[in-house]
Protein backbone atom coordinates (compact mmCIF):
# COMPACT_ATOMS: atom_id res chain seq x y z
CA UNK A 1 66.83 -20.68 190.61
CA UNK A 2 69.62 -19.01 189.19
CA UNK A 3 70.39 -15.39 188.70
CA UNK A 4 69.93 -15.44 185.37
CA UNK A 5 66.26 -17.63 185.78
CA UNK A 6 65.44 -15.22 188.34
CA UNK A 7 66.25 -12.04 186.08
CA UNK A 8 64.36 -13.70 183.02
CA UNK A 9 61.47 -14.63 184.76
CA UNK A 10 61.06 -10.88 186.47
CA UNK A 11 62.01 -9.39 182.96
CA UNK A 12 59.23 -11.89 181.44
CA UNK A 13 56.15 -10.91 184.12
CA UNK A 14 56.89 -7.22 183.74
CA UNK A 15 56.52 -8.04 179.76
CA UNK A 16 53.24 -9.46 180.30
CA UNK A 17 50.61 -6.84 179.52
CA UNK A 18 47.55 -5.57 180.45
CA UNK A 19 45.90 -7.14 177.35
CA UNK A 20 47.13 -10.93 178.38
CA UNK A 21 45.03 -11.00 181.35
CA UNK A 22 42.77 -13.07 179.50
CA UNK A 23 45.36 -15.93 179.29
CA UNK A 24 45.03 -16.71 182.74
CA UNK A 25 42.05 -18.23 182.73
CA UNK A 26 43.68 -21.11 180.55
CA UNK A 27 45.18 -23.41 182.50
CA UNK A 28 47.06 -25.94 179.82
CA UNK A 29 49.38 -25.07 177.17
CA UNK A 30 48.71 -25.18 173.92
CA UNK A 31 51.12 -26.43 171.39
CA UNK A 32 50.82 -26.85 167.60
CA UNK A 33 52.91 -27.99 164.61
CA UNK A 34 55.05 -30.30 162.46
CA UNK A 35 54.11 -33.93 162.92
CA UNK A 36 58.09 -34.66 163.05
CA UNK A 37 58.38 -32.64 165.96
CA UNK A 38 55.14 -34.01 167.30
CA UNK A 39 56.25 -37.04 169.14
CA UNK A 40 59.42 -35.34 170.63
CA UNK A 41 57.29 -32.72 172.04
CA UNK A 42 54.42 -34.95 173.32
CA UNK A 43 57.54 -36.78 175.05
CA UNK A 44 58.56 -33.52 177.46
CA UNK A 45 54.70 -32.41 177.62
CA UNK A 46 54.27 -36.07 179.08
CA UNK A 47 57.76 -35.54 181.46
CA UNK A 48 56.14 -32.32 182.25
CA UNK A 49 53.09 -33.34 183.68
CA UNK A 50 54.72 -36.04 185.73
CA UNK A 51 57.18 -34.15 187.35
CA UNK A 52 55.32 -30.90 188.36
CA UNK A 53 51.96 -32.66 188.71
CA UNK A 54 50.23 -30.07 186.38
CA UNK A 55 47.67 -30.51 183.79
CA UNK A 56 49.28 -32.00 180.34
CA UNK A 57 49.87 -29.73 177.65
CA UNK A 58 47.62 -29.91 175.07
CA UNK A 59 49.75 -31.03 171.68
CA UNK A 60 48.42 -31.21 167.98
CA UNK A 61 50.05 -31.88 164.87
CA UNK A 62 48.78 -29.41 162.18
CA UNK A 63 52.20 -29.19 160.12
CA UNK A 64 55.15 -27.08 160.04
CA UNK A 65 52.93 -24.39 157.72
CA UNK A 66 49.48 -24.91 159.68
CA UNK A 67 51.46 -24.04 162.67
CA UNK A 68 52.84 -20.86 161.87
CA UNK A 69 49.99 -19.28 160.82
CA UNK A 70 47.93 -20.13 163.80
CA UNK A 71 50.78 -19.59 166.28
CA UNK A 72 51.16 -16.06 164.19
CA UNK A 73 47.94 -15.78 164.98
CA UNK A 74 47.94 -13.47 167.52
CA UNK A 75 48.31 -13.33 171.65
CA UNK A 76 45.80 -14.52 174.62
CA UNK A 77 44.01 -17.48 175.62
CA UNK A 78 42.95 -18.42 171.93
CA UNK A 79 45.90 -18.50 170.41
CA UNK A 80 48.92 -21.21 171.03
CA UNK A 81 51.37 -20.88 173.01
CA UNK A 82 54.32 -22.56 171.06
CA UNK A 83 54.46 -24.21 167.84
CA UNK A 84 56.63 -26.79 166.47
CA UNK A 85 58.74 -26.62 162.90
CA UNK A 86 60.51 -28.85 160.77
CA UNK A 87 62.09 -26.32 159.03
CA UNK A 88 63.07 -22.62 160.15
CA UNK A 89 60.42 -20.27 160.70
CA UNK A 90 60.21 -17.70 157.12
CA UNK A 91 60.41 -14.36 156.77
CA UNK A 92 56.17 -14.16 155.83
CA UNK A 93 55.74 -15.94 158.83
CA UNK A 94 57.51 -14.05 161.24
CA UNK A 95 56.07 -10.61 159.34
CA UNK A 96 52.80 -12.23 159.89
CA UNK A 97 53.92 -12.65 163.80
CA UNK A 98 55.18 -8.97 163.91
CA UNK A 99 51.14 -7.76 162.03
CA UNK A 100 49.53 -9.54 165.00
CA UNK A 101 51.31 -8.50 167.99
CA UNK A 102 53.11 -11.95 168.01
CA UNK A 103 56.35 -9.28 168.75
CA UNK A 104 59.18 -11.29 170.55
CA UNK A 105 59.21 -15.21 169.20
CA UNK A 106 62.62 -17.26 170.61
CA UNK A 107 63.77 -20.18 168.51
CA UNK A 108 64.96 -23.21 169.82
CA UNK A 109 66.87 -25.59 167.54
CA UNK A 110 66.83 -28.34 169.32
CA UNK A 111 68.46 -31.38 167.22
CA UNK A 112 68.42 -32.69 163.88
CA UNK A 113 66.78 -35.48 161.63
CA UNK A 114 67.12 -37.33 158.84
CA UNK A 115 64.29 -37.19 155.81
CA UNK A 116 63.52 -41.44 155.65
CA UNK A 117 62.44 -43.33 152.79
CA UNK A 118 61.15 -46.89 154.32
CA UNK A 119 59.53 -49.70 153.43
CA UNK A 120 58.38 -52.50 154.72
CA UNK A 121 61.26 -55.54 155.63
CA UNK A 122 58.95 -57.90 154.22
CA UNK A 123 60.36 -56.46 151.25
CA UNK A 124 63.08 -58.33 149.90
CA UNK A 125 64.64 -56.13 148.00
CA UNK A 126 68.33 -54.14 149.06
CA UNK A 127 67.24 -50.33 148.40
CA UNK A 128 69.48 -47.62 147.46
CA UNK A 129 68.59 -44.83 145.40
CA UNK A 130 70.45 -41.51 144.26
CA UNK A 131 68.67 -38.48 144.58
CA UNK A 132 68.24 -38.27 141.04
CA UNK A 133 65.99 -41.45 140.75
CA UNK A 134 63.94 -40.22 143.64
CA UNK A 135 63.24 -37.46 141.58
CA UNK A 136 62.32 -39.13 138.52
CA UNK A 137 60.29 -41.45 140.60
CA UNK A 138 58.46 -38.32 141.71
CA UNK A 139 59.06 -35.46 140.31
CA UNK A 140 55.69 -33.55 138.04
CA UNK A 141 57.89 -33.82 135.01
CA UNK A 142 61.15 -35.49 133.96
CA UNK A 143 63.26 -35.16 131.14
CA UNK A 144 62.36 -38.51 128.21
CA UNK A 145 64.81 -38.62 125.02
CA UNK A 146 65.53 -35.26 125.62
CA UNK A 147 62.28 -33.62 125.98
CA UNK A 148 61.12 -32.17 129.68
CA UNK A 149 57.60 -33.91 129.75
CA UNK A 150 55.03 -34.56 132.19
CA UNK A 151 56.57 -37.88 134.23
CA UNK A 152 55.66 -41.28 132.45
CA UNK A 153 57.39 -43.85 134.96
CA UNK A 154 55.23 -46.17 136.93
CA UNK A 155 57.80 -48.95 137.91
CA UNK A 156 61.27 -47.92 139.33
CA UNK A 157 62.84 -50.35 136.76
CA UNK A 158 61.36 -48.32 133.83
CA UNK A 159 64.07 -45.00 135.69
CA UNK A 160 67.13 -47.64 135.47
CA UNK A 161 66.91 -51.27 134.85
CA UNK A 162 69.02 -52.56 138.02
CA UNK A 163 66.40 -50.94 140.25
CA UNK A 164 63.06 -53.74 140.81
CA UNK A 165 60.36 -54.13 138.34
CA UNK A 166 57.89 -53.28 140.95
CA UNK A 167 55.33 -50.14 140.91
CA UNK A 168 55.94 -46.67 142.21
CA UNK A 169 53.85 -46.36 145.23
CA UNK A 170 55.24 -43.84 147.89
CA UNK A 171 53.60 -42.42 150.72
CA UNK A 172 54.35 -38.84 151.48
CA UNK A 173 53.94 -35.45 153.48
CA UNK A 174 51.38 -32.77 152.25
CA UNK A 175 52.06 -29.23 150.65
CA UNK A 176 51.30 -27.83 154.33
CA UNK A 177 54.07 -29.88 156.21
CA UNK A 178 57.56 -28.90 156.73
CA UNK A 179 58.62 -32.13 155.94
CA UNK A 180 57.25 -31.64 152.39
CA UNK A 181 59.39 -28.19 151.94
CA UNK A 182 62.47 -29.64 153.48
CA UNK A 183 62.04 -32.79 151.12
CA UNK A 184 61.78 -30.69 148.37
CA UNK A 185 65.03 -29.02 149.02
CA UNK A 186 66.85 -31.23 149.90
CA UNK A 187 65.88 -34.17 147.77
CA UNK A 188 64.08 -33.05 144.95
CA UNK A 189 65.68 -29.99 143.82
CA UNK A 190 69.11 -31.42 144.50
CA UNK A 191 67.97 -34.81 142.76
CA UNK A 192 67.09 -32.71 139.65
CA UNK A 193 70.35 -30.76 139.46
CA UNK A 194 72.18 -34.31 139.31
CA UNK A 195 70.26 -35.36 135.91
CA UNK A 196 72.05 -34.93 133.10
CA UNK A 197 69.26 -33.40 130.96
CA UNK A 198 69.54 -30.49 133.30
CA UNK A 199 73.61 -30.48 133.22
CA UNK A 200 73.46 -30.47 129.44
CA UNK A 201 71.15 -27.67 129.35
CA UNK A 202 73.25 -25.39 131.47
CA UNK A 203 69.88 -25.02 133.44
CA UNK A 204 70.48 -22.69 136.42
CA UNK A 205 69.03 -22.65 140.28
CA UNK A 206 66.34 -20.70 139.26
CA UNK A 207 64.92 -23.03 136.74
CA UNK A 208 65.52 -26.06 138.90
CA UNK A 209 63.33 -24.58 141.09
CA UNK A 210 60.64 -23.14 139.07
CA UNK A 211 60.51 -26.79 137.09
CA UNK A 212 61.42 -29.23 139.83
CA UNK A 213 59.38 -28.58 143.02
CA UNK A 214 56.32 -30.03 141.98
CA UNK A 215 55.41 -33.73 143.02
CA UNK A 216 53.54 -35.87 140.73
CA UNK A 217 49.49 -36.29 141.48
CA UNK A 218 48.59 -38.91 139.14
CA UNK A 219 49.20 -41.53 141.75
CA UNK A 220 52.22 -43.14 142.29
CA UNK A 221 53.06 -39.96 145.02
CA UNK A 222 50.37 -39.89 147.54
CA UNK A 223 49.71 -36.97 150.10
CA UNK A 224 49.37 -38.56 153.10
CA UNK A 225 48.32 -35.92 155.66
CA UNK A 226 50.10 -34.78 158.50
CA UNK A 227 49.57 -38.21 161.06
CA UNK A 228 53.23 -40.11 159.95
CA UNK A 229 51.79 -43.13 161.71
CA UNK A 230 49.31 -43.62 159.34
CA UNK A 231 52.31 -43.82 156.76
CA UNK A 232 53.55 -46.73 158.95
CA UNK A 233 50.48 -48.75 158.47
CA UNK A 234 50.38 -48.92 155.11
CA UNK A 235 53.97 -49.79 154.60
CA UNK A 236 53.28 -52.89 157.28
CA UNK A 237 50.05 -53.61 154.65
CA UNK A 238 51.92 -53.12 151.49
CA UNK A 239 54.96 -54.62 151.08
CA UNK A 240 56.18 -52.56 147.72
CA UNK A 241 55.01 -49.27 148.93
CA UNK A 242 57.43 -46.79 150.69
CA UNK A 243 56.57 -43.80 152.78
CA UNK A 244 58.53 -40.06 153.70
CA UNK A 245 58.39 -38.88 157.01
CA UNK A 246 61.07 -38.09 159.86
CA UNK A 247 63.89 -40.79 161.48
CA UNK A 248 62.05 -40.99 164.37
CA UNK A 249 59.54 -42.84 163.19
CA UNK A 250 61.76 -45.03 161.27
CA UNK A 251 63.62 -45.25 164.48
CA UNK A 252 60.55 -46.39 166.53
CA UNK A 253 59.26 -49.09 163.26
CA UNK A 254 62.92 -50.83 163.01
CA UNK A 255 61.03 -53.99 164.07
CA UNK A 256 59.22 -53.95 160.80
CA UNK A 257 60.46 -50.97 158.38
CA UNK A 258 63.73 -50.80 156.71
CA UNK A 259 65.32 -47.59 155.40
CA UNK A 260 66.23 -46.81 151.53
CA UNK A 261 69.75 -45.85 151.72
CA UNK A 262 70.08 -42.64 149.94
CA UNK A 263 73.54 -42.28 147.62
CA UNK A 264 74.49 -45.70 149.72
CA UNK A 265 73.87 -44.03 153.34
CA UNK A 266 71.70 -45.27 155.69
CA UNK A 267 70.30 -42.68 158.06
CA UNK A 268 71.02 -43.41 161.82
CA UNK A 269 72.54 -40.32 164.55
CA UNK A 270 75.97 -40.01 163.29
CA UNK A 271 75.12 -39.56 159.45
CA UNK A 272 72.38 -37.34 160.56
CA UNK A 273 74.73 -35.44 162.99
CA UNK A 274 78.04 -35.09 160.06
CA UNK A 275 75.03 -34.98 157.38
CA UNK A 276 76.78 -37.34 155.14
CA UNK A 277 72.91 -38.59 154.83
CA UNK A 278 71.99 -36.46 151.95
CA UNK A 279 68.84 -35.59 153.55
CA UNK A 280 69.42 -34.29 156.61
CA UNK A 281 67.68 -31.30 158.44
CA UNK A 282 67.55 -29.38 161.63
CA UNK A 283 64.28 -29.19 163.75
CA UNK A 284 62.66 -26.15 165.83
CA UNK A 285 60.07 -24.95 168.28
CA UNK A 286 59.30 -21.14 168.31
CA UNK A 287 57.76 -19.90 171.89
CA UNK A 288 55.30 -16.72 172.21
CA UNK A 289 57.36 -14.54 174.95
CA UNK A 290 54.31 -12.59 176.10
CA UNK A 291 52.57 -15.81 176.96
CA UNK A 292 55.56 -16.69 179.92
CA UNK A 293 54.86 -16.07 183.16
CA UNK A 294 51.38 -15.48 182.21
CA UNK A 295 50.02 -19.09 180.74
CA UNK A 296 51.03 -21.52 184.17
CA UNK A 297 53.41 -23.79 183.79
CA UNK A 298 54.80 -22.33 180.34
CA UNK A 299 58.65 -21.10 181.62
CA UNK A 300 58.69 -24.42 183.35
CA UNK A 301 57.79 -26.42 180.28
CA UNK A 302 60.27 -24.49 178.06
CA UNK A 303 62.62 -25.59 180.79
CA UNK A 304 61.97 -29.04 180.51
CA UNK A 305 62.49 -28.94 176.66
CA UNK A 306 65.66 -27.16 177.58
CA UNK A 307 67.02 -29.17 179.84
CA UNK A 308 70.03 -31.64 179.57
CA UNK A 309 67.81 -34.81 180.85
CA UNK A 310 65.85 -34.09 177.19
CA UNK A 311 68.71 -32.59 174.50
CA UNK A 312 71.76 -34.49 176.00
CA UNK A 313 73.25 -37.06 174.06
CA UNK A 314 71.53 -40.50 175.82
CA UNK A 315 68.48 -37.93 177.01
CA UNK A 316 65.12 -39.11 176.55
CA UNK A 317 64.44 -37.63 173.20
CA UNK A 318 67.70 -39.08 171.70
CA UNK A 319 66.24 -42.20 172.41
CA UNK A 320 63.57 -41.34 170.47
CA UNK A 321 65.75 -40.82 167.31
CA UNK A 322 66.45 -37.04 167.66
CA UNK A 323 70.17 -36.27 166.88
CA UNK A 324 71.24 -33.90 169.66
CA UNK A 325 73.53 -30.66 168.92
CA UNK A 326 76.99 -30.75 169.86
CA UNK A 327 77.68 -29.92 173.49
CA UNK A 328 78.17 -26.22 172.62
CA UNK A 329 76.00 -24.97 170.42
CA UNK A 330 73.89 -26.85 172.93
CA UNK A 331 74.28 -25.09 175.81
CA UNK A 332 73.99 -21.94 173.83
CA UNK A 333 70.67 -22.72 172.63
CA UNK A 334 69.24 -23.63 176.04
CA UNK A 335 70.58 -20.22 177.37
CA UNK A 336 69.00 -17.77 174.67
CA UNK A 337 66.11 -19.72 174.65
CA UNK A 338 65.39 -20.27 178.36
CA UNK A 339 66.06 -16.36 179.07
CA UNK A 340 63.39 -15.51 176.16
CA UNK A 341 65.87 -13.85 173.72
CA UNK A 342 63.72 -13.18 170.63
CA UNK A 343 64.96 -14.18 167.50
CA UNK A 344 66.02 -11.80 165.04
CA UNK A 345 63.67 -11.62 161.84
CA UNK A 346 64.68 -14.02 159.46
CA UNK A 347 66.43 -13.01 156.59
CA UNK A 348 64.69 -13.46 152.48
């Protein structure tokens, strides 16, 4: 171990207090969070268990939302120990943290990902959409001969004639994932800034967001819940519909999905990594500090997530689509977050 292992892990156990003793009668580690960051953590808990022999931690996808406030929930045995994010922790989350003696959180950034739109390849259509039709295709309301009006389209050829005359059927994240928030940043609310309705107007950021974060709910956007590989079956049983979720499971349904190139780009790691994919987004875990060196196995597994053989470009979560960071900010990470630096609260 090194000298700075050995100084965090003393600093850690003399952190543990008197009212964690309860924690040690758990004996697996308890994970919750986004469903994107789901299969690249179920990937080290898996590595994890192999390598040090010790029970497999327990991982459940509840959503980027779902997971902070249980993870927020407090410290001990009944709360988790780490939770994942596809989007960065808020400030009402980590306030929440800070109310329930969740005191010193550490966030890893561990990679990036690309927001994919796929369909099915028995599709034989070429996709590309701008940000601005994926809005119209989805968006609560949409500007018609001038007028802002609850959305009328129902086939993408009825938002611009080149697109197909087929029906809008898309498959997509719930209000509690971070995928949903990140989607609505990055692709809604920059898809309705591009209209020219909202140009004309000399509408500001402020009314984008207050009229353009809503999805549509009467049924060609459909909330999906927060397991992404049910989105993959019913693209491989409907041909015309097309589903939201992270690049990883794009990446692991190449055999029979196909992306939607966004503004002509194709997501794949090096438009991810420059984010010349339009919808692009970095990816987190938070760990509970008091719960090291008292849960077993939990420095060790933060380790493992840490570690080169996982994060490295050609590690074994790259191959599962996540876009590593650059060998610098990299090594930073692993060093702040391996030696339990809490984060700082996040700023409004």
């Amino acid at each position: 171990m090194s000298i700075a292992r050995a100084g965090a892990a003393t600093v850690l156990v003399m952190a543990a207090s008197a009212n964690m003793a309860q924690a040690q009668g758990r004996e697996q580690i308890s994970i919750v969070g986004s469903s994107t960051v789901f299969p690249y953590t179920q990937a080290v808990a898996e590595q994890f268990a192999n390598v040090t022999g010790a029970p497999s931690p327990i991982v459940e996808s509840t959503g980027t939302g779902g997971g902070m406030q249980i993870f927020c929930g407090g410290i001990g045995e009944q709360h988790p120990d780490l939770t994942g994010a596809s989007r960065a922790m808020r400030p009402s989350e980590y306030q929440l943290c800070q109310e329930n003696g969740v005191e010193s959180v550490s966030e890893a950034l561990i990679g990036y990902d690309g927001l994919s739109i796929a369909i099915s390849r028995s599709n034989g259509d070429e996709w590309d959409l701008t940000l601005g039709e994926v809005y119209q295709a989805l968006g609560a309301q949409v500007p018609v001969d001038g007028e802002w009006v609850d959305n009328p389209h129902e086939t993408w050829s009825d938002i611009n004639p080149d697109l197909p005359d087929s029906e809008i059927l898309v498959y997509g994240p719930p209000p509690t994932s971070g995928t949903r928030d990140a989607f609505v940043e990055l692709a809604m609310l920059a898809g309705c800034e591009q209209l020219e309705y909202v140009e004309s107007q000399g509408h500001d950021d402020d009314w984008i967001e207050q009229n353009c974060s809503r999805m549509r709910q009467d049924g060609p956007f459909v909330e999906a819940g927060e397991n992404d590989n049910l989105i993959v079956q019913r693209l491989n049983a409907d041909s015309n519909a097309m589903g939201i979720f992270g690049y990883s499971f794009l990446f692991e349904n190449l055999d029979t999905l196909k992306p939607v190139l966004i503004e002509g780009v194709a997501p794949d790691e090096n438009t991810i990594a420059d984010f010349s994919y339009p919808i692009a987004r970095p990816l987190y875990f938070y760990t509970k500090n008091a719960h090291r060196g008292v849960i077993p196995g939990f420095q060790e597994f933060i380790e493992e997530y840490m570690s080169e053989d996982a994060l490295a470009p050609g590690g074994y979560l790259s191959e599962r689509g996540l876009v590593p960071l650059g060998d610098d900010r990299r090594a930073e990470m692993q060093d702040r977050v391996i030696n339990a630096v809490p984060m700082d609260a996040p700023a409004d």
